[in-house]
Protein backbone atom coordinates (compact mmCIF):
# COMPACT_ATOMS: atom_id res chain seq x y z
CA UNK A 1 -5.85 14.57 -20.68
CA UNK A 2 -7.77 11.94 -18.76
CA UNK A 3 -8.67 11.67 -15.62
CA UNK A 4 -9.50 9.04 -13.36
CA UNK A 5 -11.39 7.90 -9.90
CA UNK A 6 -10.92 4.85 -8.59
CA UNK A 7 -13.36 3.31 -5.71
CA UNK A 8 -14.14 0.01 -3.74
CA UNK A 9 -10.77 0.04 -2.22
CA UNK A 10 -10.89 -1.14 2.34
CA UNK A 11 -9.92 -3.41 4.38
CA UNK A 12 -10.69 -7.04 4.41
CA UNK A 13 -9.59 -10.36 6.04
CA UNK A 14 -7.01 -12.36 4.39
CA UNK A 15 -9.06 -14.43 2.13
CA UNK A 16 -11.73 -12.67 1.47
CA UNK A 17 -12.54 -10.55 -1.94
CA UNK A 18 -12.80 -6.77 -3.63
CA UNK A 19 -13.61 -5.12 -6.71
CA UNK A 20 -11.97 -2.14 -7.51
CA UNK A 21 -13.79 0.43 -10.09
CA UNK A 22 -12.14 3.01 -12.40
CA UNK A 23 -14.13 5.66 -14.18
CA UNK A 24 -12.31 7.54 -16.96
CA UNK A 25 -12.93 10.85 -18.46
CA UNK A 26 -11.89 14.04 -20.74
CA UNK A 27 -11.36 11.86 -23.70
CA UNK A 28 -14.34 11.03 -26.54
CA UNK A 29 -11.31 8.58 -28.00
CA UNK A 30 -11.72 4.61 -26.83
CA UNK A 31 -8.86 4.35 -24.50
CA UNK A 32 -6.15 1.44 -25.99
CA UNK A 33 -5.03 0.54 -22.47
CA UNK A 34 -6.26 0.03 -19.34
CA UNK A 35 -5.08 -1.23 -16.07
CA UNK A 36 -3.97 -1.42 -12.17
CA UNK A 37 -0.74 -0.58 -10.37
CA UNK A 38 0.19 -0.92 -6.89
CA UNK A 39 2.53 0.41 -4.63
CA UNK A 40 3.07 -0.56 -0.88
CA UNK A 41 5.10 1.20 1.48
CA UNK A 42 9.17 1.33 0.58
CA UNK A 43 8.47 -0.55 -2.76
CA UNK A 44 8.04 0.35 -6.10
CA UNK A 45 5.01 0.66 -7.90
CA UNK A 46 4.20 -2.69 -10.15
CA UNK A 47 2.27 -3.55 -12.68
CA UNK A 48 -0.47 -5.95 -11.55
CA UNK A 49 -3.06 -6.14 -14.05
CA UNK A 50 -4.14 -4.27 -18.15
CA UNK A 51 -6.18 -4.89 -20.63
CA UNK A 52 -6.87 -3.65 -24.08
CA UNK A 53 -9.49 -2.27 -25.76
CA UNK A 54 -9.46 -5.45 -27.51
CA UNK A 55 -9.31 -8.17 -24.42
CA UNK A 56 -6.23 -8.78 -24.38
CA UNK A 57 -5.51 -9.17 -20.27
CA UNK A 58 -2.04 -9.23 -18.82
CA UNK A 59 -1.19 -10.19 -15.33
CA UNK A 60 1.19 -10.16 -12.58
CA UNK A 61 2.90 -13.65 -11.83
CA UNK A 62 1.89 -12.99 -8.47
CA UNK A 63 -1.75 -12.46 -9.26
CA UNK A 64 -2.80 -14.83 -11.69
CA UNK A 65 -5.73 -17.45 -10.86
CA UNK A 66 -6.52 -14.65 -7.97
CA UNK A 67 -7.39 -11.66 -10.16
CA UNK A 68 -9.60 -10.95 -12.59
CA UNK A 69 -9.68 -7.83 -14.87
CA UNK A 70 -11.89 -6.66 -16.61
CA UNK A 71 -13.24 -3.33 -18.83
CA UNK A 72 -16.10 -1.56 -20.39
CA UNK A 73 -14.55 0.40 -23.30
CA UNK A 74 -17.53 2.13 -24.33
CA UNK A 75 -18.28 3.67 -20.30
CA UNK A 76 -14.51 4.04 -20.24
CA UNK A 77 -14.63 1.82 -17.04
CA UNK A 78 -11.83 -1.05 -15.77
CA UNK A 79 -12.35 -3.17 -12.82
CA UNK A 80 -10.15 -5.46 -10.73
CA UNK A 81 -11.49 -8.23 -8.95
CA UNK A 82 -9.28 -9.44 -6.32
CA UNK A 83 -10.30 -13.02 -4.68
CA UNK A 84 -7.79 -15.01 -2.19
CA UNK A 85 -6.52 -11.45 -1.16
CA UNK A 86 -3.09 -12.24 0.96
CA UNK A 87 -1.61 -9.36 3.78
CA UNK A 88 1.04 -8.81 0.87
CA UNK A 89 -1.45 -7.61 -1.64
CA UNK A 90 -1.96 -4.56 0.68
CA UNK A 91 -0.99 -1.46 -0.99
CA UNK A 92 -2.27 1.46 -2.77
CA UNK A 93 -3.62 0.63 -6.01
CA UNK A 94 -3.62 2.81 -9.13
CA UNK A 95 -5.48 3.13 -12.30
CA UNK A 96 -4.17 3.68 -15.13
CA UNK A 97 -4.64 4.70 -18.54
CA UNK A 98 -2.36 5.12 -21.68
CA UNK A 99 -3.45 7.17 -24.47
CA UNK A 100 -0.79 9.09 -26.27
CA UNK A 101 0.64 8.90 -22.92
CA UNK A 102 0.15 7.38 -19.18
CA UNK A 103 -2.37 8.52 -16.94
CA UNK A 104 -2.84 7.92 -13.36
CA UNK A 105 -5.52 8.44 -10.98
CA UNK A 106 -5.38 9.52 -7.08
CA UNK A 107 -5.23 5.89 -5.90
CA UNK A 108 -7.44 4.06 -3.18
CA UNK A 109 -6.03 1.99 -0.57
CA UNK A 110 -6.60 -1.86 -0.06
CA UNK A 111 -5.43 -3.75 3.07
CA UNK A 112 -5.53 -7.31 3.47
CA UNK A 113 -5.45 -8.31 7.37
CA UNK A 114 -3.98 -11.36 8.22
């Protein structure tokens, strides 16, 4: 099983910019996908960023040209830079991890002021 801890998560003026960290462990395998949910209050949670051990980066629509992820597969890490961050981009965000099955860490929460 692997676990995860996410950081970097606060509060910050509409505009302005994060980076989210996740640090992985409890597996000596390279991990084949790694990304970031998000869930705000009444909503579900969404997909809004993975990437594979091999580069390959998929995106939220709603995201895209603002977000930027990105990993280190050897220190199991994945980050999320969020730029242009909008008061609808405030949620709790989630790492996650799929190997033989999903894994999710604890969560930190980001909100965007407006």
């Amino acid at each position: 099983q692997v676990q995860l801890v996410e950081s970097g998560g606060g509060l910050v003026q509409t505009g302005g910019s994060l980076r989210l960290s996740c640090a992985a462990s409890g597996s000596r395998f390279i991990i084949p996908v790694m990304g970031w949910y998000r869930q705000a209050p009444g909503k579900q949670r969404e997909l809004v960023a993975s990437c594979s051990s091999g580069g390959t980066t998929n995106y939220a629509d709603s995201v895209k040209g603002r977000f930027t992820i990105s990993r280190d597969v050897v220190k199991k890490m994945v980050y999320l830079q969020m730029n242009s961050l909008k008061p609808e981009d405030t949620a709790v965000y989630y790492c996650n991890a799929y190997l033989l099955s999903n894994c999710w860490g604890p969560g930190t929460q980001v909100t965007v002021s407006s």
